[in-house]
Protein backbone atom coordinates (compact mmCIF):
# COMPACT_ATOMS: atom_id res chain seq x y z
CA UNK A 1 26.07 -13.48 -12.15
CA UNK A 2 28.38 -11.72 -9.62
CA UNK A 3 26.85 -8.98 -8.00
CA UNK A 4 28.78 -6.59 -5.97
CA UNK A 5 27.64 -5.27 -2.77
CA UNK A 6 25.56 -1.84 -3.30
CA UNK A 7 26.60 1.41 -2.20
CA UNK A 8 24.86 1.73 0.79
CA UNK A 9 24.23 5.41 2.48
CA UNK A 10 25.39 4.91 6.34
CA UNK A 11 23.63 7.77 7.43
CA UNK A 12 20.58 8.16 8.93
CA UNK A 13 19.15 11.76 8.02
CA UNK A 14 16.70 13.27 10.36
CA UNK A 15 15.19 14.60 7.36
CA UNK A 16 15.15 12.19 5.03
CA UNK A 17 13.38 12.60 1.79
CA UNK A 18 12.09 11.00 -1.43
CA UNK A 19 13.15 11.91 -5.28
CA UNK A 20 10.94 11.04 -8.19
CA UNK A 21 12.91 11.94 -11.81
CA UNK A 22 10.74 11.42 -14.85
CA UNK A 23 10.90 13.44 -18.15
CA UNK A 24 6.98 12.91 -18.65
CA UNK A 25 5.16 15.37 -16.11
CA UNK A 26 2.28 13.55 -16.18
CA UNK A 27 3.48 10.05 -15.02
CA UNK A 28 6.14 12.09 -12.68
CA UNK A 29 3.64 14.01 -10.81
CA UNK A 30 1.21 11.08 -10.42
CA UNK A 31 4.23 9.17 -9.17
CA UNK A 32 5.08 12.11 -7.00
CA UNK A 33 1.53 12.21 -5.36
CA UNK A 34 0.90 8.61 -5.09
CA UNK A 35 4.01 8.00 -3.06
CA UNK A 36 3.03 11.44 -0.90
CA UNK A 37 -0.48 10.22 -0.05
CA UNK A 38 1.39 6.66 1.98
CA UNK A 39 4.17 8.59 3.03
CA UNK A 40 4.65 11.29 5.49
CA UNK A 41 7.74 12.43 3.95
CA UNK A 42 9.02 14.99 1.23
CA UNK A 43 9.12 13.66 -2.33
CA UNK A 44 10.58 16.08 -4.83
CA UNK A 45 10.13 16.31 -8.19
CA UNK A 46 12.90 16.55 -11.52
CA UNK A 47 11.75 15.99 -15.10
CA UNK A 48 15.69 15.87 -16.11
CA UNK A 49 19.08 14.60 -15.65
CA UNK A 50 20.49 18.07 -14.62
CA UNK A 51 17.58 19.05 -12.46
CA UNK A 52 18.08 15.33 -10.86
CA UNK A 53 21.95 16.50 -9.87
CA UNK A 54 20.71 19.67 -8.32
CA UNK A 55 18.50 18.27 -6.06
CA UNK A 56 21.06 15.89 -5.18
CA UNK A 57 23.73 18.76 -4.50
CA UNK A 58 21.55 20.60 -2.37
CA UNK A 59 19.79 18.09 -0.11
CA UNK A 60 23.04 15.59 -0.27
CA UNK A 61 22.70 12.67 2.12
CA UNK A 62 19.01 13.42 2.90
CA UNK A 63 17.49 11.07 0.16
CA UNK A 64 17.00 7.48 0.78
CA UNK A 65 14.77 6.22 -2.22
CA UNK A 66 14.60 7.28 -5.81
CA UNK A 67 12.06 6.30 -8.60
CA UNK A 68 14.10 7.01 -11.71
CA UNK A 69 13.13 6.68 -15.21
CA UNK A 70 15.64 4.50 -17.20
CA UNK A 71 15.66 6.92 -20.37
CA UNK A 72 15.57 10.66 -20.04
CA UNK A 73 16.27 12.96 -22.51
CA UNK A 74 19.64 14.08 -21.21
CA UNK A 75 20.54 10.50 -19.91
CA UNK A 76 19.58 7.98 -22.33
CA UNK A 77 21.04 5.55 -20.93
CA UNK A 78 20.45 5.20 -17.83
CA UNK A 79 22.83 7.53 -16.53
CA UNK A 80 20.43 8.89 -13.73
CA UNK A 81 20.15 5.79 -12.33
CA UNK A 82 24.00 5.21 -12.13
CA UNK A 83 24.25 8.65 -10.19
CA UNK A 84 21.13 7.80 -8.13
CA UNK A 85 23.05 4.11 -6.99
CA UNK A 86 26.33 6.19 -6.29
CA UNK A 87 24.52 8.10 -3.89
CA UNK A 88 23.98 5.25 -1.72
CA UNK A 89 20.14 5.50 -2.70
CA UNK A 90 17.92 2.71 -3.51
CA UNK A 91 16.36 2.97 -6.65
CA UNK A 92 13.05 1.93 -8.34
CA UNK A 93 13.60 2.12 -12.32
CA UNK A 94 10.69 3.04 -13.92
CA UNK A 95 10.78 2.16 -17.88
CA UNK A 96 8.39 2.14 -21.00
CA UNK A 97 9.13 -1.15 -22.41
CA UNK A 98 10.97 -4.71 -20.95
CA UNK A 99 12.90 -7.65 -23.96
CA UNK A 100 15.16 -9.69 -22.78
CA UNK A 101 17.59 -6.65 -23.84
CA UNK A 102 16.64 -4.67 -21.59
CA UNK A 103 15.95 -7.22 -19.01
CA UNK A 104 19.71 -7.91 -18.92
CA UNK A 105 20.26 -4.26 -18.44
CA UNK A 106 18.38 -3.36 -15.85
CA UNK A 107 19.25 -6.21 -13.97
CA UNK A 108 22.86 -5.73 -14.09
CA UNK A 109 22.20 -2.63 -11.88
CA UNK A 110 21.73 -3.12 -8.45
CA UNK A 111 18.51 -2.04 -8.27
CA UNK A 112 15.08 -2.56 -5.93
CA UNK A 113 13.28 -3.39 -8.50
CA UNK A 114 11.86 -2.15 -11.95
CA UNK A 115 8.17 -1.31 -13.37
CA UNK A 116 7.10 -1.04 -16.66
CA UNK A 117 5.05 2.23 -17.27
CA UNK A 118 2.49 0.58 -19.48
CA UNK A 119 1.29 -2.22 -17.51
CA UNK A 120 -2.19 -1.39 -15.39
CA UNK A 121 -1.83 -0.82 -11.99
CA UNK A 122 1.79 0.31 -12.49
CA UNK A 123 1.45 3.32 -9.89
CA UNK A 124 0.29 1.40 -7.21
CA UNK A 125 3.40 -1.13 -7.74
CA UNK A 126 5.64 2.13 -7.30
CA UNK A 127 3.71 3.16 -4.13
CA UNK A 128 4.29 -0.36 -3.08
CA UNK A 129 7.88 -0.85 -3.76
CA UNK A 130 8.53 2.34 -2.14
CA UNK A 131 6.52 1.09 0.83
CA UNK A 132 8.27 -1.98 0.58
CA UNK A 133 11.70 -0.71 0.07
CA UNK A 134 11.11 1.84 3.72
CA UNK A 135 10.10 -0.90 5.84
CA UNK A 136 13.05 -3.17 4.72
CA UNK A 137 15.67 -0.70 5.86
CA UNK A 138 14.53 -1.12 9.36
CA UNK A 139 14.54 -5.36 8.62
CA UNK A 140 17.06 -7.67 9.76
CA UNK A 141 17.79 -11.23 7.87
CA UNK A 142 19.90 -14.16 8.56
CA UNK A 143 21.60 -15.97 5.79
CA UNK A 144 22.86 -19.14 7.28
CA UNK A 145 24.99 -21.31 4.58
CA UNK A 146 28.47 -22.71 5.00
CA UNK A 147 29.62 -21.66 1.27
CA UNK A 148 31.62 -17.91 1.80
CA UNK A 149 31.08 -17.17 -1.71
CA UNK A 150 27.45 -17.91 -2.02
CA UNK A 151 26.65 -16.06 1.38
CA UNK A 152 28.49 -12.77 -0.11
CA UNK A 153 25.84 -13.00 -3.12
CA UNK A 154 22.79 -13.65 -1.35
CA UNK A 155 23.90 -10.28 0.66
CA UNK A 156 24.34 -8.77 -2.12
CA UNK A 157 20.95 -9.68 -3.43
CA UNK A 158 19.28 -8.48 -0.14
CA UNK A 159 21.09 -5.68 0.26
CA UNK A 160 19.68 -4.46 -3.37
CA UNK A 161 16.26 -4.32 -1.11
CA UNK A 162 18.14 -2.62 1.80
CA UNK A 163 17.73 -5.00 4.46
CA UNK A 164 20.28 -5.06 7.05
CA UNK A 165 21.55 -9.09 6.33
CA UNK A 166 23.25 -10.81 9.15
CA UNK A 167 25.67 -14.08 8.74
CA UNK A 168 25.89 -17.73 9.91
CA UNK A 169 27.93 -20.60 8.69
CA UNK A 170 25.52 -23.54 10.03
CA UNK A 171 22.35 -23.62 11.94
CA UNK A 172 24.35 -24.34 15.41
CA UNK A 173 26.17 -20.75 14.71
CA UNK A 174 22.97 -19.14 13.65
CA UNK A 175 20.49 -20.66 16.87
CA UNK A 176 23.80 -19.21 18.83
CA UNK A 177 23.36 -16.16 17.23
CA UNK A 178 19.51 -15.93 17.32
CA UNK A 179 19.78 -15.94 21.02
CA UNK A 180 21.50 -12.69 21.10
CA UNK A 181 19.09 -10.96 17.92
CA UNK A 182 16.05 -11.16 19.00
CA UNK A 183 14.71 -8.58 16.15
CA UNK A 184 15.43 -11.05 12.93
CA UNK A 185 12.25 -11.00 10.81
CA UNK A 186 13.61 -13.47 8.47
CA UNK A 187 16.44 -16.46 7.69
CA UNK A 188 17.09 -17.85 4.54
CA UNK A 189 19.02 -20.70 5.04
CA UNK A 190 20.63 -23.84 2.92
CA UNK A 191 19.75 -27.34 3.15
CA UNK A 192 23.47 -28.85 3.29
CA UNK A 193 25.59 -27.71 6.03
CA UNK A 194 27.78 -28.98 8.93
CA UNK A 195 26.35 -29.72 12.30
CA UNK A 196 22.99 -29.11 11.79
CA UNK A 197 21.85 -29.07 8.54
CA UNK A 198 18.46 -26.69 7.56
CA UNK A 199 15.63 -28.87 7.80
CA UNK A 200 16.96 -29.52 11.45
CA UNK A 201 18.03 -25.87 11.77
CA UNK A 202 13.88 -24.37 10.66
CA UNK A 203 12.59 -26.76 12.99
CA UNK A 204 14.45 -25.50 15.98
CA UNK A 205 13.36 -21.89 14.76
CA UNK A 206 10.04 -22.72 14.64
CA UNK A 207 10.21 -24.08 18.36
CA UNK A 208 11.37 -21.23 19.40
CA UNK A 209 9.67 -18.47 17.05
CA UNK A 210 6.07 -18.15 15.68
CA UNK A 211 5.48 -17.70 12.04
CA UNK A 212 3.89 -14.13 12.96
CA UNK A 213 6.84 -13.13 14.63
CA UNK A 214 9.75 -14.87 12.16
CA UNK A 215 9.52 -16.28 8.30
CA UNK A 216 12.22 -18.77 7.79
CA UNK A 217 13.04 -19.30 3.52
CA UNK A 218 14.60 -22.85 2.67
CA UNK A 219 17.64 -23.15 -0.12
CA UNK A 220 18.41 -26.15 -1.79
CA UNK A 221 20.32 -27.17 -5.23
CA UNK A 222 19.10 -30.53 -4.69
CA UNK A 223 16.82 -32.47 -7.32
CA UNK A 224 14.99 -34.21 -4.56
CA UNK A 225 11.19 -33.51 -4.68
CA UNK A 226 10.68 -35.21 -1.04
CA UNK A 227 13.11 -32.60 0.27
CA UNK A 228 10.81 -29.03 -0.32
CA UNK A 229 7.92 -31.13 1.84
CA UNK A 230 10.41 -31.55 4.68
CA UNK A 231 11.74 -28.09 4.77
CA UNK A 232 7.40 -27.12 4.61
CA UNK A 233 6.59 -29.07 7.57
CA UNK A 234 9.94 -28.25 9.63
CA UNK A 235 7.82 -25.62 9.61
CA UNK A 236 9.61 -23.18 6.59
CA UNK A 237 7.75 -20.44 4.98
CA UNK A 238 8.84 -21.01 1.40
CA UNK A 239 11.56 -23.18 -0.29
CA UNK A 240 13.80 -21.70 -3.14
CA UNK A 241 15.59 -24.62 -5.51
CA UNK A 242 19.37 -23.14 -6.66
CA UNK A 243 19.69 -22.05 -9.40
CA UNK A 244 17.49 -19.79 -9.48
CA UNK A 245 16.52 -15.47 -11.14
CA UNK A 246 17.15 -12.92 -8.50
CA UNK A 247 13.29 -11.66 -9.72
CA UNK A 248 12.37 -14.78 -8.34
CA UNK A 249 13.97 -14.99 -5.11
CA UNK A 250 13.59 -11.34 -4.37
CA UNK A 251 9.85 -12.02 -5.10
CA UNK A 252 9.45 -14.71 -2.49
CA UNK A 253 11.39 -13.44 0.12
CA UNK A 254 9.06 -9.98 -0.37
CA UNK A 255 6.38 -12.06 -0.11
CA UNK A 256 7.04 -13.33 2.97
CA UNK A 257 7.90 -10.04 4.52
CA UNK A 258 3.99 -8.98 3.28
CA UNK A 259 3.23 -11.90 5.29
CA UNK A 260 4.73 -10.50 8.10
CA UNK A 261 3.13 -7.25 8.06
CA UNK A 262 -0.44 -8.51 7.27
CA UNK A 263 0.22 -10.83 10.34
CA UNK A 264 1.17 -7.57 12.18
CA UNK A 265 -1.83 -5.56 10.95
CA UNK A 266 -4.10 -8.17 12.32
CA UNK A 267 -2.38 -8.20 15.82
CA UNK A 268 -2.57 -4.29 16.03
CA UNK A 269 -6.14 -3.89 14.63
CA UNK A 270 -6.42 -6.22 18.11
CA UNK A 271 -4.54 -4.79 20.09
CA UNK A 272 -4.04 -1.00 19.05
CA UNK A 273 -6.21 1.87 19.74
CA UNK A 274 -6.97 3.17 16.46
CA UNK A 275 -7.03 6.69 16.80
CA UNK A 276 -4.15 7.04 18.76
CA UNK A 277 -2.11 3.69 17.30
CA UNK A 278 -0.74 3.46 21.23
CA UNK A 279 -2.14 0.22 22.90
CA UNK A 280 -5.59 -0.43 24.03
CA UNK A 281 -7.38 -1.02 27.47
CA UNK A 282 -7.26 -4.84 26.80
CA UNK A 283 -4.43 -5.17 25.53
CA UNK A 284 -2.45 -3.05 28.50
CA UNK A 285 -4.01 -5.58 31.11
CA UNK A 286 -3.34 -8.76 29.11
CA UNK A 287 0.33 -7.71 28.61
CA UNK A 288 0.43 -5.90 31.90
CA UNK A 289 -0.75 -8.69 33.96
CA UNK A 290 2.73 -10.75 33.15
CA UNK A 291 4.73 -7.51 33.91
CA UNK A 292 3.41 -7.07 37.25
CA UNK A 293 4.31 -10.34 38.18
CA UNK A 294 7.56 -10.24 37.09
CA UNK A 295 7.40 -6.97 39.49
CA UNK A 296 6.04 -8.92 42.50
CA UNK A 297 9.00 -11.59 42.01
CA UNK A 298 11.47 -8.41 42.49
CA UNK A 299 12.85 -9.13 38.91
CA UNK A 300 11.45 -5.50 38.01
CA UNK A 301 10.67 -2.27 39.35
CA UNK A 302 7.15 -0.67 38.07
CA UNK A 303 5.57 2.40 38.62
CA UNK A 304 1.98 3.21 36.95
CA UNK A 305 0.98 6.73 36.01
CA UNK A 306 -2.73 7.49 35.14
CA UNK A 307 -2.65 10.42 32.42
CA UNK A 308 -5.49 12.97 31.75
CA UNK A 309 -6.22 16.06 29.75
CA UNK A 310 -7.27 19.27 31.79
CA UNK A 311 -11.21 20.42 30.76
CA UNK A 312 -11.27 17.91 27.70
CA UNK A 313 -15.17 18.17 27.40
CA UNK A 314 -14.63 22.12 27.59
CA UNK A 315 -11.90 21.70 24.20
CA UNK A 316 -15.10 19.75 22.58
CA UNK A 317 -17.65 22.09 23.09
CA UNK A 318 -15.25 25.05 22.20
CA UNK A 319 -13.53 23.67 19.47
CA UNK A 320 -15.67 20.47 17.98
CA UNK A 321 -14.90 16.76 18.41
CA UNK A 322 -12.27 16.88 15.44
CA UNK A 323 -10.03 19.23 17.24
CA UNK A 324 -10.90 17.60 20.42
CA UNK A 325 -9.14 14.34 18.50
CA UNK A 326 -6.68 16.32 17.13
CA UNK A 327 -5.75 17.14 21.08
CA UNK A 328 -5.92 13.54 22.11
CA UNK A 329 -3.29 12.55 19.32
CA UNK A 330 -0.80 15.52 19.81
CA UNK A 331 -0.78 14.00 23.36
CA UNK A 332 -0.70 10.02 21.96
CA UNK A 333 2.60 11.54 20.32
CA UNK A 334 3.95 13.32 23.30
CA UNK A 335 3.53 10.65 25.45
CA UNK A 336 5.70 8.06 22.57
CA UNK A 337 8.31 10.41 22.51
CA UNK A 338 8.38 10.37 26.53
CA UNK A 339 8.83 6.96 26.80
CA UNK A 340 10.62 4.91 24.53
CA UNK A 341 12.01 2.24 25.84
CA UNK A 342 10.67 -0.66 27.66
CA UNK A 343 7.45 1.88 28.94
CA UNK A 344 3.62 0.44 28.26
CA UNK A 345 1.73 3.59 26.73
CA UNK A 346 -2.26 2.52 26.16
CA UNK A 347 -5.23 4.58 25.65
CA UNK A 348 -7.76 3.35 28.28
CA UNK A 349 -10.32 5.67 26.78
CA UNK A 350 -11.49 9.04 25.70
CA UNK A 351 -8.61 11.91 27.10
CA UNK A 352 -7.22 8.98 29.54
CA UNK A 353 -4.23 7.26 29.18
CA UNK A 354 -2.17 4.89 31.18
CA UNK A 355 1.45 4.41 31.53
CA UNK A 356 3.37 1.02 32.51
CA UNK A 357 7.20 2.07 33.37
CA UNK A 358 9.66 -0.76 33.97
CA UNK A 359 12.64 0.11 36.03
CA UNK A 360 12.18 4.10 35.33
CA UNK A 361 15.04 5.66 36.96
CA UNK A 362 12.87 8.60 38.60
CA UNK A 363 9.19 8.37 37.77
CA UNK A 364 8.39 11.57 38.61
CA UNK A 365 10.93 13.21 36.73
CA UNK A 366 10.28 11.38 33.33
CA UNK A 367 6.45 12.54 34.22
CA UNK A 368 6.96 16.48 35.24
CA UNK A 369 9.67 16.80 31.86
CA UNK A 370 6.05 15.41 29.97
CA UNK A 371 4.07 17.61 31.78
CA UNK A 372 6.03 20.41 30.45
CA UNK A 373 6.26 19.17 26.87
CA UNK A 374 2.63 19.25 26.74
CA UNK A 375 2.03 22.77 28.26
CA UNK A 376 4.16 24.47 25.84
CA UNK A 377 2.51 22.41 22.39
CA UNK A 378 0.43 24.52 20.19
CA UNK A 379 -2.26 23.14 18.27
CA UNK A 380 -3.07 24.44 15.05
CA UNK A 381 -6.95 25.77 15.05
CA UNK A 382 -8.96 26.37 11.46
CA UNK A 383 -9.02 29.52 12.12
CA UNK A 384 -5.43 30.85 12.68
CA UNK A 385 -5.38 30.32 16.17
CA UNK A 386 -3.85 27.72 18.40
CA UNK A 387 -5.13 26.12 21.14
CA UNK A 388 -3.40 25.29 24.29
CA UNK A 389 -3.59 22.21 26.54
CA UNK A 390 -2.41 20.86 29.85
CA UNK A 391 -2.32 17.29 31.66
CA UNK A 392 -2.41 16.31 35.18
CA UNK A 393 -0.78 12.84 36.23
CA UNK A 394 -1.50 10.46 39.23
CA UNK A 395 1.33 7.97 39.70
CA UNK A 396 2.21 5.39 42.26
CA UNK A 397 4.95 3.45 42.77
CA UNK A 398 3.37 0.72 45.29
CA UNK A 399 2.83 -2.73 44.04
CA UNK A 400 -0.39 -3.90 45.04
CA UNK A 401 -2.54 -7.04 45.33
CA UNK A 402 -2.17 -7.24 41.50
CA UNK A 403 -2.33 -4.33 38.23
CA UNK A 404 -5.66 -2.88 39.14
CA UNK A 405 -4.70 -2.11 42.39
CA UNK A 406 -1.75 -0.38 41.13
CA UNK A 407 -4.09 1.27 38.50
CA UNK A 408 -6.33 2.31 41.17
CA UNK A 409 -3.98 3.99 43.33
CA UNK A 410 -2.59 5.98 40.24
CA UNK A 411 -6.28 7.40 39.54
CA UNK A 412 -6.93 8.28 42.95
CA UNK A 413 -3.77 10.13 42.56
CA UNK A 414 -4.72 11.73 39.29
CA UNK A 415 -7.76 12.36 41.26
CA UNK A 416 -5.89 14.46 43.62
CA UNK A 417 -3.99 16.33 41.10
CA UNK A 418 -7.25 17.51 39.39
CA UNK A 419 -8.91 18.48 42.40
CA UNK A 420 -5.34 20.28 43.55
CA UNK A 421 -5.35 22.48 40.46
CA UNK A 422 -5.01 20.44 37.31
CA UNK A 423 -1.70 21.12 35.31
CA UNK A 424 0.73 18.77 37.95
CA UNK A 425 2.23 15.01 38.85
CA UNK A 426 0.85 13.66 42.28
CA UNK A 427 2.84 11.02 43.68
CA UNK A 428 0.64 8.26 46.06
């Protein structure tokens, strides 16, 4: 089967919402709440095909997934599903009953994926795909075969689950390529190519990139058993013999995005601070260590900023340890706004944080603008009122012996900028 590439919304809304359209309002508004307890985005509700067109009209461009019920009352035929896919949206089909009749139906459309209403556990597979389907938009993959034609479908395929696919003729193209992307989770690639073929083409992935950080899916058409072992111990994730269902490919190449994440869940449960979700204390001097030396070999310029929240202990015993949290994550968010780029932002413990800036362009500036942010946030209180906070910042620009020298000199700064006043950067 042909499939043509999906009509793919460009934009990027900055307020970008969900759309659940079910004629039952019992499955709807389960749907509608199961997706809102994962998400922390709107998901509207319509129980028809008109009401579905509305919502459309008057938030157009701003949805990016829609769980649609094949049948409605006023579309029996899957017509909100058509108008969902014209709006560049990804859809999840949601329908009461699957033979092979309807099987060919649904999978003419270039859909995520369906679910079948009746089967157990069918709302948490919506929450999933959902899940699934948000975190592949910001996924890159690598299809590396020399066949045009077959390299347009598999697109087209992975494109249904709104990954952003990349191209390569042959694994010497694709290694060249890999050099430049650093940020490709995945590469599905064929067994029979030019130059370097793939079994030769996963193992010099795998040299170069961990399973936890890349999953690498092997294609073959060949009838040769032997061949799936070699692609497994070149070091490939799965293998995938040609021809085969999209349910099945889709399925495996999922899979090994789940992979991916669960590897990534472990790794921040390590290495994250998990009230905050910035880094930890250990992790900041494991990864810090290497970025200070790259500092002391003039490759880099660092400064280090020692962060801390004015009368903390005085916002606990007004206010209770909840809102005292509440005050250490509103600054946790401030301080990922401030620095996005290639900044180290850990928690070192209670109201204290710690900043690692690579090559800022003015320290102090970056720090004052943050300074300011945080004065002027208000923090919802239970009551109606709002509570008010301020920081005061120690930085230094002067490498030292090594990081905790550089750490130091930024708390004996902060030190000085609490006994100064509070509420201001000190530079030492």
């Amino acid at each position: 089967m042909t499939l043509p590439a999906p009509t793919v919304s460009q934009s990027d809304p900055q307020n970008p919402r969900i759309l659940v359209i079910d004629d039952s309002l019992a499955i709807g508004k389960l749907v509608q709440s199961s997706i809102q307890s994962v998400v922390d985005l709107p998901v509207d509700y319509a129980t028809s095909f008109a009401e579905c067109e509305r919502l459309l009209s008057e938030n157009k461009g701003l949805y990016q997934i829609a769980v649609v019920d094949l049948n409605l009352p006023d579309a029996p035929d899957g017509q909100a599903v058509d108008l969902v896919l014209h709006n560049g949206i990804a859809a999840i089909v949601l329908t009461g009953n699957l033979d092979e009749q309807m099987h060919d139906r649904i999978s003419g459309k270039l859909i995520v994926d369906y679910v079948i209403k009746q089967n157990p556990g069918s709302i948490e597979t919506v929450q999933r795909c959902v899940l699934r389907t948000l975190r592949n938009m910001q996924r890159k993959v690598m299809i590396v075969d020399d066949s045009a034609s077959f390299r347009t479908y598999l697109k087209a395929v992975l494109n249904t689950q709104r990954l952003q696919v990349l191209e390569a003729t042959n694994g010497k193209a694709a290694l060249l390529e890999l050099e430049k992307m650093q940020d490709v989770a995945l590469v599905v690639t064929d067994y029979e190519m030019p130059e370097m073929e793939g079994v030769q083409l996963t193992a010099a992935l795998r040299s170069r990139f961990s399973s936890s950080r890349m999953a690498i899916v092997g294609l073959t058409g060949s009838d040769d058993a032997f061949l799936g072992v070699r692609f497994l111990k070149a070091g490939a994730d799965d293998i995938v013999r040609k021809p085969f269902l999209i349910e099945e490919f889709i399925g495996r190449i999922n899979n090994c995005m789940d992979h991916l994440d669960n590897i990534q869940t472990v790794q921040d449960q390590a290495n994250r601070d998990y009230l905050t979700k910035l880094f930890n204390r250990r992790y900041l001097f494991n990864a810090g260590a290497a970025i200070f030396d790259k500092a002391k070999r003039g490759q880099i310029r660092l400064s280090v900023a020692m962060v801390d929240i004015d009368f903390f202990k005085k916002i606990n015993d007004t206010y209770g340890h909840d809102i005292g949290d509440i005050a250490i994550v509103s600054l946790a968010k401030a301080l990922s706004a401030a620095f996005k780029g290639e900044e180290l932002v850990a928690r070192m413990g209670g109201e204290e944080f710690c900043i690692l800036a690579i090559n800022p362009q003015s320290s102090l500036e970056l720090l004052e603008r943050l300074r300011e942010n945080v004065a002027a946030l208000e923090i919802p209180l239970p009551e109606n009122g709002k509570l008010r906070m301020t920081i005061s910042i120690g930085v230094t620009d002067t490498l030292g012996e090594n990081l905790d020298a550089m750490i130091n000199l930024a708390d004996q700064a902060l030190y000085d900028a609490k006994h100064g006043g509070r509420n201001r950067v000190v530079l030492k």
